[in-house]
C-alpha atoms as a PDB file:
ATOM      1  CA  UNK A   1      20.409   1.826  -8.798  1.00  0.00           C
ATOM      2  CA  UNK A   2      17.886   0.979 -11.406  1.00  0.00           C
ATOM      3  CA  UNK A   3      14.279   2.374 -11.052  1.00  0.00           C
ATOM      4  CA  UNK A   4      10.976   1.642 -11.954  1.00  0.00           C
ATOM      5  CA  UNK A   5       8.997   3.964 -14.768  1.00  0.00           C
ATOM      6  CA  UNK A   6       5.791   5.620 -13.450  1.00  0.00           C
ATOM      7  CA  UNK A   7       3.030   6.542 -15.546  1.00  0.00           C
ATOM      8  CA  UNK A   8       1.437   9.958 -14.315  1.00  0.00           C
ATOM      9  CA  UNK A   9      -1.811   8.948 -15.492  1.00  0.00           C
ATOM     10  CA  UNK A  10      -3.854  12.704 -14.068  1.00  0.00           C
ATOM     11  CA  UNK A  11      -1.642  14.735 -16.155  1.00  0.00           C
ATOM     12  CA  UNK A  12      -3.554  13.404 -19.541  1.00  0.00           C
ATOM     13  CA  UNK A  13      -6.027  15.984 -19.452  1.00  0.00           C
ATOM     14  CA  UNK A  14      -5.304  18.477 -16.741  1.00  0.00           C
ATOM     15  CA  UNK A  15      -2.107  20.689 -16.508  1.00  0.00           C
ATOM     16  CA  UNK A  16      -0.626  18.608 -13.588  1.00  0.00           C
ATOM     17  CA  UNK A  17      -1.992  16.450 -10.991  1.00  0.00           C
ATOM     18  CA  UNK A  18      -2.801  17.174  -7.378  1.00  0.00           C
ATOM     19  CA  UNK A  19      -2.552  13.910  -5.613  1.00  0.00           C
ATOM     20  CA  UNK A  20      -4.187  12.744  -1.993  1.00  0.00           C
ATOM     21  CA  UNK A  21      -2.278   9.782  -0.641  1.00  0.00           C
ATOM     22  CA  UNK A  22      -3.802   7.906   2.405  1.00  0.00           C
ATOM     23  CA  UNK A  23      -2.281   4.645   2.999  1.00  0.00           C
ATOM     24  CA  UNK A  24      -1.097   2.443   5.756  1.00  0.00           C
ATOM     25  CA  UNK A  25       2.473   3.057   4.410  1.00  0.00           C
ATOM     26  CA  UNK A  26       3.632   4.577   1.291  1.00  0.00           C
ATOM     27  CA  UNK A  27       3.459   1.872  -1.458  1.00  0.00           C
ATOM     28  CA  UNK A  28       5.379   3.238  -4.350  1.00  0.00           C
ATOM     29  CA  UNK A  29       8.840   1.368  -4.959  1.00  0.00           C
ATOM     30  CA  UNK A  30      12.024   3.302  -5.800  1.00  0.00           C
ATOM     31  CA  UNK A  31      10.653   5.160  -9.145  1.00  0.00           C
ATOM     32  CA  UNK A  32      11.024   8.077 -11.129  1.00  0.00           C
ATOM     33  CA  UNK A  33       8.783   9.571 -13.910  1.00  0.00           C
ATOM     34  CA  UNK A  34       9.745  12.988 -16.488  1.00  0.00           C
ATOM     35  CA  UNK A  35       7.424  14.516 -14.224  1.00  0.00           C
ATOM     36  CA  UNK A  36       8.322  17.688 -11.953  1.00  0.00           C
ATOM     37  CA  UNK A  37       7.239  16.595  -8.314  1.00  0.00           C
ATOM     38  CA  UNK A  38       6.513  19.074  -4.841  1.00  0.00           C
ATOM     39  CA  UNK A  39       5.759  16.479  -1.871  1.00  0.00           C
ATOM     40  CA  UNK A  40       4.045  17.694   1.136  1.00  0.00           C
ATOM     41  CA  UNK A  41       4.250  14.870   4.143  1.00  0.00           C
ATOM     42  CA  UNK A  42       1.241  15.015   6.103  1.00  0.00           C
ATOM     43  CA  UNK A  43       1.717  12.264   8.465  1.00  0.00           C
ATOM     44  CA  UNK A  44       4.027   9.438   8.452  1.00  0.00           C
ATOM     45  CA  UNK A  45       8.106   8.999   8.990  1.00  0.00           C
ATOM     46  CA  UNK A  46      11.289   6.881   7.880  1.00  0.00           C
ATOM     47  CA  UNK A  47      13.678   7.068   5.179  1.00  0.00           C
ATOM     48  CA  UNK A  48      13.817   8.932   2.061  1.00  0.00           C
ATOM     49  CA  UNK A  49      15.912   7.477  -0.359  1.00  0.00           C
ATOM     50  CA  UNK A  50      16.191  10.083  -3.568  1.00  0.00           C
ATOM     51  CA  UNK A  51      19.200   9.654  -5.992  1.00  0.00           C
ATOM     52  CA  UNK A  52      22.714   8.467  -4.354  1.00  0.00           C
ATOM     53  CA  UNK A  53      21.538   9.681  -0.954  1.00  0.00           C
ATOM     54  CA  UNK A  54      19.375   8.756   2.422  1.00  0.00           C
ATOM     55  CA  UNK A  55      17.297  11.073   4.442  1.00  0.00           C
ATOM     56  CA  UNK A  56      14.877  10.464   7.348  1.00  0.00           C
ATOM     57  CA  UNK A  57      11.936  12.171   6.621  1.00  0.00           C
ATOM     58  CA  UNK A  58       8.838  13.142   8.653  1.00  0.00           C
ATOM     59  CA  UNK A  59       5.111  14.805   8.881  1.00  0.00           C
ATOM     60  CA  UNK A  60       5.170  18.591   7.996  1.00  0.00           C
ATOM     61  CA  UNK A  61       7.871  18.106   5.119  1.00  0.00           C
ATOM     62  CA  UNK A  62       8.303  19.094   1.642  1.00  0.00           C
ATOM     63  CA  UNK A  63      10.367  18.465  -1.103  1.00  0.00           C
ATOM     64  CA  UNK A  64      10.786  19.129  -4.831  1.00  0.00           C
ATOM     65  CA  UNK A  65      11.867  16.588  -7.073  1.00  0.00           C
ATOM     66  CA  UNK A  66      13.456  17.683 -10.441  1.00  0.00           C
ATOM     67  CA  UNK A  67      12.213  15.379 -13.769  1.00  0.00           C
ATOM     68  CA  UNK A  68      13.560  11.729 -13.610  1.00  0.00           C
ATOM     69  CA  UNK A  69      15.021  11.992 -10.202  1.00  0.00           C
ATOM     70  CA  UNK A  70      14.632   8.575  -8.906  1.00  0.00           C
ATOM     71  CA  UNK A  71      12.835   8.508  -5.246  1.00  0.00           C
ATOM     72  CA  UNK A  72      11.432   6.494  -2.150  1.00  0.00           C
ATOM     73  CA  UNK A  73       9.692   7.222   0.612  1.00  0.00           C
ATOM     74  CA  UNK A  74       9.987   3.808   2.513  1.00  0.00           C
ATOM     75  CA  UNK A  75       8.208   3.176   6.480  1.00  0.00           C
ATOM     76  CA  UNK A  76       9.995   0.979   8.689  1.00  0.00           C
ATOM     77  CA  UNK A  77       8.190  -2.373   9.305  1.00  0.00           C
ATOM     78  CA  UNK A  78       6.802  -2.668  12.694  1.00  0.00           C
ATOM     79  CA  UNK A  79       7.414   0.728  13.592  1.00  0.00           C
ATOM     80  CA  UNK A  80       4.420   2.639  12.123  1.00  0.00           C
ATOM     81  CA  UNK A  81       2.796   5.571  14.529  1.00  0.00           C
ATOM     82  CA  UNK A  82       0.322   6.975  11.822  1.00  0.00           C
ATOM     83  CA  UNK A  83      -1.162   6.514   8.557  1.00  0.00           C
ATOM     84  CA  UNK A  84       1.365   7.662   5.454  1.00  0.00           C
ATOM     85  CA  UNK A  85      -0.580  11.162   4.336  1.00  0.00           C
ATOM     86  CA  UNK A  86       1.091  12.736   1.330  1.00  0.00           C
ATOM     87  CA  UNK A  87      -0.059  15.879  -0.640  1.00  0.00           C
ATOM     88  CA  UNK A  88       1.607  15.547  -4.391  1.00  0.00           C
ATOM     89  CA  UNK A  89       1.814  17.936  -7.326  1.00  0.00           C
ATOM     90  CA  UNK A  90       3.313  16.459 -10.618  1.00  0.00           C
ATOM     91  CA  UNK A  91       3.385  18.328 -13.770  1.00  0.00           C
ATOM     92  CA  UNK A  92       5.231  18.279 -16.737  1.00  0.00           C
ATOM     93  CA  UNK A  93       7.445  21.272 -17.553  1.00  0.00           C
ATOM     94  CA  UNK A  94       6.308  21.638 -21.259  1.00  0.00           C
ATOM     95  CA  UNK A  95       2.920  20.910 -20.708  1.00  0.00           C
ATOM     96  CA  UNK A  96       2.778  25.280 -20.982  1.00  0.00           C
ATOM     97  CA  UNK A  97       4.652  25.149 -23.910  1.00  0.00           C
ATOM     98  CA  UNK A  98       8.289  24.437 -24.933  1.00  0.00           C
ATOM     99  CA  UNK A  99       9.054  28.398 -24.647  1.00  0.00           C
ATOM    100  CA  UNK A 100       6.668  28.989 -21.072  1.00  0.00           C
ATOM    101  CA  UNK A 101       9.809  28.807 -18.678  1.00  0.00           C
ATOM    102  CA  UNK A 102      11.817  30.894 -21.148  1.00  0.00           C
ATOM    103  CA  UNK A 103       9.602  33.660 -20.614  1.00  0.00           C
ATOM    104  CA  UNK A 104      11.351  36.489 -18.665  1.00  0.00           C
ATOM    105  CA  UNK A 105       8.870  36.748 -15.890  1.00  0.00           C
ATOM    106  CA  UNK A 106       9.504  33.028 -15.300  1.00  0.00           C
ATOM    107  CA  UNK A 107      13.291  33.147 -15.678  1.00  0.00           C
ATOM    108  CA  UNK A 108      13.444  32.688 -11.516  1.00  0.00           C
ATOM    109  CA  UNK A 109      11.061  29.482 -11.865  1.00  0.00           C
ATOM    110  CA  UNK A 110      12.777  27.984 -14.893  1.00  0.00           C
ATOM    111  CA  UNK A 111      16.503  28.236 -13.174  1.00  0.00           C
ATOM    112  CA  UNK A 112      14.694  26.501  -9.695  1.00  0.00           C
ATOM    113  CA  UNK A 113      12.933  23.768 -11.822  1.00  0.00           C
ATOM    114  CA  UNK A 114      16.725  23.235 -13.761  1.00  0.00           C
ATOM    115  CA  UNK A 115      18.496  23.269 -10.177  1.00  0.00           C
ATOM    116  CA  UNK A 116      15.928  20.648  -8.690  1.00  0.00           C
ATOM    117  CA  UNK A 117      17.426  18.214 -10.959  1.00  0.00           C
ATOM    118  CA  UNK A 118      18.915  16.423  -7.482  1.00  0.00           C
ATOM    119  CA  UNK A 119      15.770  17.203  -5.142  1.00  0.00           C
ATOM    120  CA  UNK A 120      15.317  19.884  -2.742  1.00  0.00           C
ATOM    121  CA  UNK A 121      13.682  19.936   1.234  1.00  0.00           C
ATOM    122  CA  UNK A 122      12.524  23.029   2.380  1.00  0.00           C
ATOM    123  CA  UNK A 123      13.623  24.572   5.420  1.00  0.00           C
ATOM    124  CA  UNK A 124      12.005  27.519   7.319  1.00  0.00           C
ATOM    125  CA  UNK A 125      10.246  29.913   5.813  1.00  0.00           C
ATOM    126  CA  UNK A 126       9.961  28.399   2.678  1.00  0.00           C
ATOM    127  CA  UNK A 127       8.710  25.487   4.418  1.00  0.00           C
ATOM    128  CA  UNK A 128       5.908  27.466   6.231  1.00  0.00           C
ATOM    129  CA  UNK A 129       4.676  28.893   3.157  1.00  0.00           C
ATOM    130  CA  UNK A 130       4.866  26.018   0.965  1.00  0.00           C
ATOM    131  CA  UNK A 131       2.981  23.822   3.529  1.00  0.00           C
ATOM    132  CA  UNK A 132       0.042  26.713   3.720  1.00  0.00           C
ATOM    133  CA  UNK A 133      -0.473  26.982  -0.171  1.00  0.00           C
ATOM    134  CA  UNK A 134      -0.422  23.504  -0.694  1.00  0.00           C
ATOM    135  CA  UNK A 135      -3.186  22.916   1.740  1.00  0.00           C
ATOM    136  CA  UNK A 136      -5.356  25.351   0.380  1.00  0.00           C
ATOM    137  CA  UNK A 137      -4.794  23.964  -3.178  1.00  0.00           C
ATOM    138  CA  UNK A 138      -6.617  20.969  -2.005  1.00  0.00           C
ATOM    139  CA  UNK A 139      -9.606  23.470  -1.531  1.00  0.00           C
ATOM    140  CA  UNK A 140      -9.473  24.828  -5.217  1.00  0.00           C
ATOM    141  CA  UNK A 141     -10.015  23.921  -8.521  1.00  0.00           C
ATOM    142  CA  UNK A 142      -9.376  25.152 -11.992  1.00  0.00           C
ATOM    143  CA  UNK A 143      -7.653  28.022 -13.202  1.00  0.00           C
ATOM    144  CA  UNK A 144      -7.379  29.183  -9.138  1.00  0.00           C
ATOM    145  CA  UNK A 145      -5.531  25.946  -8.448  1.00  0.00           C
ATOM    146  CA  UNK A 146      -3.487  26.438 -11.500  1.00  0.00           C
ATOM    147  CA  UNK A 147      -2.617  30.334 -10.740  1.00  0.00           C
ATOM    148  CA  UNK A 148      -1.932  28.621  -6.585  1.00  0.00           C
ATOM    149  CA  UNK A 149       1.028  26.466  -8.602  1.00  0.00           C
ATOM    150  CA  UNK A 150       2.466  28.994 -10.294  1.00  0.00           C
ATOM    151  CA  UNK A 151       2.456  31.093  -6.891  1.00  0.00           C
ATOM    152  CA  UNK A 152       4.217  27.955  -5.018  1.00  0.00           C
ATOM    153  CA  UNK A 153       7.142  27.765  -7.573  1.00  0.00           C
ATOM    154  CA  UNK A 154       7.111  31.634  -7.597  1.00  0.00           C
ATOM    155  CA  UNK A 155       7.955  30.932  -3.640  1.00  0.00           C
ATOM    156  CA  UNK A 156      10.384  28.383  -4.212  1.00  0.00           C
ATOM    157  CA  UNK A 157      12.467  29.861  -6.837  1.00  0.00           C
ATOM    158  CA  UNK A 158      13.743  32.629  -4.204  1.00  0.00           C
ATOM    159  CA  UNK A 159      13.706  30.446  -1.086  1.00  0.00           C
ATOM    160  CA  UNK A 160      17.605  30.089  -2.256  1.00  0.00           C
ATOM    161  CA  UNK A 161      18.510  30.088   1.707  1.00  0.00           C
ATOM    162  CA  UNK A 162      15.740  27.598   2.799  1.00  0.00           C
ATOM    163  CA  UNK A 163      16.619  24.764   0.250  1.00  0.00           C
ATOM    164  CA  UNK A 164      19.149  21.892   1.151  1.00  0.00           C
ATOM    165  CA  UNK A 165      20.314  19.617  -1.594  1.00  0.00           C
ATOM    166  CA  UNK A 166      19.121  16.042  -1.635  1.00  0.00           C
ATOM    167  CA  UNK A 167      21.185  13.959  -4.238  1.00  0.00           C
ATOM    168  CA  UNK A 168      24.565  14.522  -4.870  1.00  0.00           C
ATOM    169  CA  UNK A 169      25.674  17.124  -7.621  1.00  0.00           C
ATOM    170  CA  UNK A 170      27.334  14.722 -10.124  1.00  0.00           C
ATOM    171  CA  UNK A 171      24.223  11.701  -9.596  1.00  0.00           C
ATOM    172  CA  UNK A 172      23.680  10.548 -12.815  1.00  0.00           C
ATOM    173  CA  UNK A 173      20.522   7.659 -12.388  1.00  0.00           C
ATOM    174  CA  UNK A 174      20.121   4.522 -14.253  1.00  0.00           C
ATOM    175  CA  UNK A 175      17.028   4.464 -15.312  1.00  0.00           C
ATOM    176  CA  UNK A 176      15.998   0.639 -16.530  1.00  0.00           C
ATOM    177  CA  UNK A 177      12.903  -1.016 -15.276  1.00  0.00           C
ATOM    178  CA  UNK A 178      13.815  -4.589 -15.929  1.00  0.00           C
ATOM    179  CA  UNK A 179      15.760  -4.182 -12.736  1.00  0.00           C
ATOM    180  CA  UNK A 180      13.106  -3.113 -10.443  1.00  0.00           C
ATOM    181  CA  UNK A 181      12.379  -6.461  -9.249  1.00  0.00           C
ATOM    182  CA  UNK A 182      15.983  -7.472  -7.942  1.00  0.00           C
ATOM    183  CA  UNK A 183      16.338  -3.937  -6.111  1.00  0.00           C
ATOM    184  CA  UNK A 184      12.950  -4.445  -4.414  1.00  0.00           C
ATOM    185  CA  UNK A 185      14.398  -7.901  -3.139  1.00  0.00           C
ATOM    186  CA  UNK A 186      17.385  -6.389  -2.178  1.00  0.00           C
ATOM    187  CA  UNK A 187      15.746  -3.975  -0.447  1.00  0.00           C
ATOM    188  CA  UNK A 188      13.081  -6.513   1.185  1.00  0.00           C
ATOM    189  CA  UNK A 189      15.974  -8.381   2.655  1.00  0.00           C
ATOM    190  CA  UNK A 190      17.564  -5.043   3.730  1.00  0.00           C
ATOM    191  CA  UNK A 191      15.254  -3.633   5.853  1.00  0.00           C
ATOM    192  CA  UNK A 192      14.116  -7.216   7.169  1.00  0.00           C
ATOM    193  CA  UNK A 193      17.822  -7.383   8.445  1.00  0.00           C
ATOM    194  CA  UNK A 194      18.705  -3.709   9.173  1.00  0.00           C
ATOM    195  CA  UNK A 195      18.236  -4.101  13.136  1.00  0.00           C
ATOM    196  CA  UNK A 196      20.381  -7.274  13.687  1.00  0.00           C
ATOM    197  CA  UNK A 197      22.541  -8.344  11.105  1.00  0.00           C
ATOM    198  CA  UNK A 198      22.698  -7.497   7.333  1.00  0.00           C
ATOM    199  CA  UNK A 199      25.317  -9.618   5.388  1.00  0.00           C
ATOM    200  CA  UNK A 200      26.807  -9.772   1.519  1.00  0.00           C
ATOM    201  CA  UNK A 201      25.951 -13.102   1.307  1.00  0.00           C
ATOM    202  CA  UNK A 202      22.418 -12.405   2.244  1.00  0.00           C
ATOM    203  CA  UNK A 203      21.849  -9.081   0.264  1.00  0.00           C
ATOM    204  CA  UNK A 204      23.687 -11.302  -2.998  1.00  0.00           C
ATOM    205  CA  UNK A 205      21.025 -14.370  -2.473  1.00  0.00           C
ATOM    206  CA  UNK A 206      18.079 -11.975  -2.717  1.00  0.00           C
ATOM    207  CA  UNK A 207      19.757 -10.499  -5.727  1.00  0.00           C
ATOM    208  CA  UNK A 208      20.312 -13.732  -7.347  1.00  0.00           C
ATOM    209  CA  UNK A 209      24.100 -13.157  -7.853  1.00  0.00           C
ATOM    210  CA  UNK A 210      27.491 -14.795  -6.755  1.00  0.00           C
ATOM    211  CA  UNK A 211      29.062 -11.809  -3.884  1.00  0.00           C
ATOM    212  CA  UNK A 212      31.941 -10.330  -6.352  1.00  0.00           C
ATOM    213  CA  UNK A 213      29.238  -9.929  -9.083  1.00  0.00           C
ATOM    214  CA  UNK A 214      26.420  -8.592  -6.486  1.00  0.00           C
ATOM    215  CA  UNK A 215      29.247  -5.993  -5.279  1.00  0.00           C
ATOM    216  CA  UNK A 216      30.493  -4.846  -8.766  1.00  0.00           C
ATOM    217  CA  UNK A 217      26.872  -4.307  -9.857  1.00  0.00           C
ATOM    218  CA  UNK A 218      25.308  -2.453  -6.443  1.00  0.00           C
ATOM    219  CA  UNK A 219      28.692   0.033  -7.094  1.00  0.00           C
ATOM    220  CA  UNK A 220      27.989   0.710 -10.747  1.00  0.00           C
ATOM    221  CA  UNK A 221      24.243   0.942  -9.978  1.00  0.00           C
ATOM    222  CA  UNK A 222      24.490   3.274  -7.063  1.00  0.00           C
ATOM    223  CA  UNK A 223      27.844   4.754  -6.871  1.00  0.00           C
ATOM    224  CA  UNK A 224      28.434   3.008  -3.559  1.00  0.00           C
ATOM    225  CA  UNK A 225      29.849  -0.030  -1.720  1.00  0.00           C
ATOM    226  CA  UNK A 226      27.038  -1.828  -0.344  1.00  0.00           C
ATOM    227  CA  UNK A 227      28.804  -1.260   3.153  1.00  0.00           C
ATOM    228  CA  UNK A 228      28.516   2.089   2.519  1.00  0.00           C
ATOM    229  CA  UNK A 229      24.754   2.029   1.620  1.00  0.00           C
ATOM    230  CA  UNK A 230      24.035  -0.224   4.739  1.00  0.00           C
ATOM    231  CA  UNK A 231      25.618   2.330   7.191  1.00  0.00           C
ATOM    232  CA  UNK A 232      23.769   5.337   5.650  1.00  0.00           C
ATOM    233  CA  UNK A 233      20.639   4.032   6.153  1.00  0.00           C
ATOM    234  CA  UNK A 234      21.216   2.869   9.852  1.00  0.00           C
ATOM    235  CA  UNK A 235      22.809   6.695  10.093  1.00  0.00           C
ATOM    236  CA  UNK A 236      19.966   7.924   8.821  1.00  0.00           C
ATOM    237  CA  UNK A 237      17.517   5.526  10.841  1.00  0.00           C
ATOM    238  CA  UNK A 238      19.797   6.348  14.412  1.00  0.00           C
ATOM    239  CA  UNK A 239      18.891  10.405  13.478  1.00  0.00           C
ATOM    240  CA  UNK A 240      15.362   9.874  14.180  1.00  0.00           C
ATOM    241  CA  UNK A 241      16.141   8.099  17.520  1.00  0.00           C
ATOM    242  CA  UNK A 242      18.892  10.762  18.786  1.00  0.00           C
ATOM    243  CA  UNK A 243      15.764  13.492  18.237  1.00  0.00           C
ATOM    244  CA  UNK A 244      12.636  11.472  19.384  1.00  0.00           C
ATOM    245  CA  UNK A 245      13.789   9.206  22.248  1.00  0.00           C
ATOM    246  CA  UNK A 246      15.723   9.696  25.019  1.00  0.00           C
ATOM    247  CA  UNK A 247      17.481   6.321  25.051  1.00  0.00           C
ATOM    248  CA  UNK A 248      21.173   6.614  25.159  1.00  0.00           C
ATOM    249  CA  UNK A 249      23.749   7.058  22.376  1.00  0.00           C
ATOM    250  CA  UNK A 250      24.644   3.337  23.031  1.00  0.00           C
ATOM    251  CA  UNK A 251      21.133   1.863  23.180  1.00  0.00           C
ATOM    252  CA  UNK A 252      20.509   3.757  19.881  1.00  0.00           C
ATOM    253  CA  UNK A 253      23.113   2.381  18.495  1.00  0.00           C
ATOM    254  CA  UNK A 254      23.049  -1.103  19.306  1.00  0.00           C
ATOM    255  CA  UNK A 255      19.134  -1.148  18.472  1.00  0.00           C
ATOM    256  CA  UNK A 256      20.304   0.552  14.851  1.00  0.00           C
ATOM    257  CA  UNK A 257      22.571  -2.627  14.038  1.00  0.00           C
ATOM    258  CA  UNK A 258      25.826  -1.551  15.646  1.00  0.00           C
ATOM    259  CA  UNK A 259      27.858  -4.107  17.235  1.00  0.00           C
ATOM    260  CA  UNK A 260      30.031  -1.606  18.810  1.00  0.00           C
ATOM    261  CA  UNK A 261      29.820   2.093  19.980  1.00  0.00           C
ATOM    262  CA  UNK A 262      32.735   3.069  18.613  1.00  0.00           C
ATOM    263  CA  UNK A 263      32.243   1.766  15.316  1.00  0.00           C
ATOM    264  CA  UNK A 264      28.922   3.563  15.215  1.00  0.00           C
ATOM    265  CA  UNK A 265      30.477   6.652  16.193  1.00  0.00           C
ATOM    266  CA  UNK A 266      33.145   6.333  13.815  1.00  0.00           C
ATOM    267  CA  UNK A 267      30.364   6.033  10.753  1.00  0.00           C
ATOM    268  CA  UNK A 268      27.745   8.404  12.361  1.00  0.00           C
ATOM    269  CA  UNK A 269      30.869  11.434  12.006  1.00  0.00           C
ATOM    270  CA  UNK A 270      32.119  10.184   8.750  1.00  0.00           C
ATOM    271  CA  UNK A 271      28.276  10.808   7.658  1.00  0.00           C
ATOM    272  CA  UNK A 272      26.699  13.484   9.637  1.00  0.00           C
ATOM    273  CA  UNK A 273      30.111  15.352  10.060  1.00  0.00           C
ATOM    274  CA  UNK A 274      29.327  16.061  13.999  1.00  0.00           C
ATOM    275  CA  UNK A 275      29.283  12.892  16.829  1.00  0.00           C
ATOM    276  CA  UNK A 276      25.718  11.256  17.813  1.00  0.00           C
ATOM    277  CA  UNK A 277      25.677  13.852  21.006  1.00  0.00           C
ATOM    278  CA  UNK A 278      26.261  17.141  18.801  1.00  0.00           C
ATOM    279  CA  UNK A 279      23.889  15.949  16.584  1.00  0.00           C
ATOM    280  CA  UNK A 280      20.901  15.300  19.910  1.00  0.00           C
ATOM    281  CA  UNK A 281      22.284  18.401  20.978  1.00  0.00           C
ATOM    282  CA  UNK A 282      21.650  20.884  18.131  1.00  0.00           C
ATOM    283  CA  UNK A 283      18.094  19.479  17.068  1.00  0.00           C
ATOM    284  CA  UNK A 284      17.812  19.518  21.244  1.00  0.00           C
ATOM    285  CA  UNK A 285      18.479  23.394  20.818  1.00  0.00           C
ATOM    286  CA  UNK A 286      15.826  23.773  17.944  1.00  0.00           C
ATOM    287  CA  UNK A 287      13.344  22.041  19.663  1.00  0.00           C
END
């Protein structure tokens, strides 16, 4: 999938930016920058789309997202409980210095920022801590807030338990902004249609293309049948509803676009690897 370029602009004269976002729903489209990026989620929840792969995300998050690593943080329309409130730190790696993160103090930071390459989420611990320091950066300025980065990698680069993968190993993006437009109607029509009915002839019109053409290009953009990107994001939509609601496995997955319970079932497994119920069940435990 082809992404749209984004211009840092705070990083001209500072040594990264620390971003406030505040916005009915997160606005940015599927982009990526050469930027490093740590993403706390304040408030807000619905689907994280980072590299070949879909996540539900919600409030109390945070993720890393290695340099070029094309990302989205989309709401569902309609469904909106809270403001989108995002905490973001963007900096570039050699903005130290070409030889910084070959320093051997830093070797720890310098093999995280080189593993982020296909995005991290924090779990646990990690997640705790990360969530505390970047609040208090918000408080700082100057060389404290700089020395309160360095700190937060310092965390992260031996949270090695507490960090689950994002994008898949071999994700290689495609990074062309003249195709921006067409993915943003794709994906306008998509989540217009996710509920009820999505079709190829409908995802192909908003694209512009004849069906065999639309399907060869989504697969050499993404990696993926369409088919396959349509039931990872109802998947991934359906998670939220097995942990927040108590509607049944059916309801969910009728109100998710399934025509059939089996059929969900039969994609939730081949996804999740564990059955809708497991899945309730184990978050049920956490809880």
């Amino acid at each position: 999938m082809k992404a749209a370029l984004e211009t840092i602009h705070e990083t001209r004269h500072e040594a990264f930016a620390f971003r406030e976002f505040n916005q009915v729903r997160f606005q940015s489209p599927w982009h990526y920058h050469p930027e490093f990026e740590i993403t706390l989620i304040e408030s807000s929840e619905g689907e994280l789309f980072v590299g070949d792969r879909i996540w539900p995300f919600s409030a109390g998050e945070v993720y890393a997202f290695g340099c070029s690593l094309p990302h989205y943080f989309h709401n569902p329309e309609g469904k909106l409980r809270q403001r989108a409130r995002a905490l973001v730190i963007q900096f570039l790696p050699d903005t130290f210095g070409p030889q910084f993160f070959g320093l051997g103090e830093l070797a720890a930071i310098r093999r995280f920022i080189n593993r982020a390459q296909t995005g991290f989420k924090l779990h646990e611990r990690a997640r705790e801590t990360a969530v505390a320091r970047i609040r208090r950066m918000r408080q700082l300025d100057g060389a404290r807030r700089l020395f309160a980065l360095f700190h937060l990698l310092d965390d992260m680069s031996v949270a090695d338990e507490d960090l689950e993968g994002l994008s898949s190993e071999g994700f290689m993006p495609i990074l062309d902004a003249e195709a921006s437009q067409r993915m943003a109607r794709i994906y306008r029509y998509v989540f217009q249609e996710l509920d009820s009915r999505v079709t190829l002839a409908g995802a192909a019109s908003a694209a512009g293309m004849a069906e065999s053409a639309f399907c060869r290009y989504f697969k050499r953009m993404t990696g993926k049948r369409f088919t396959d990107f349509i039931n990872e994001l109802r998947v991934s939509r359906s998670c939220r509803e097995l942990i927040e609601s108590t509607q049944s496995v059916a309801e969910i997955a009728f109100a998710c676009g399934y025509g059939s319970l089996s059929n969900y079932n039969r994609c939730f497994r081949l996804i999740m690897k564990m059955s809708p119920r497991e899945y309730r069940s184990r978050h049920s435990t956490l809880g």
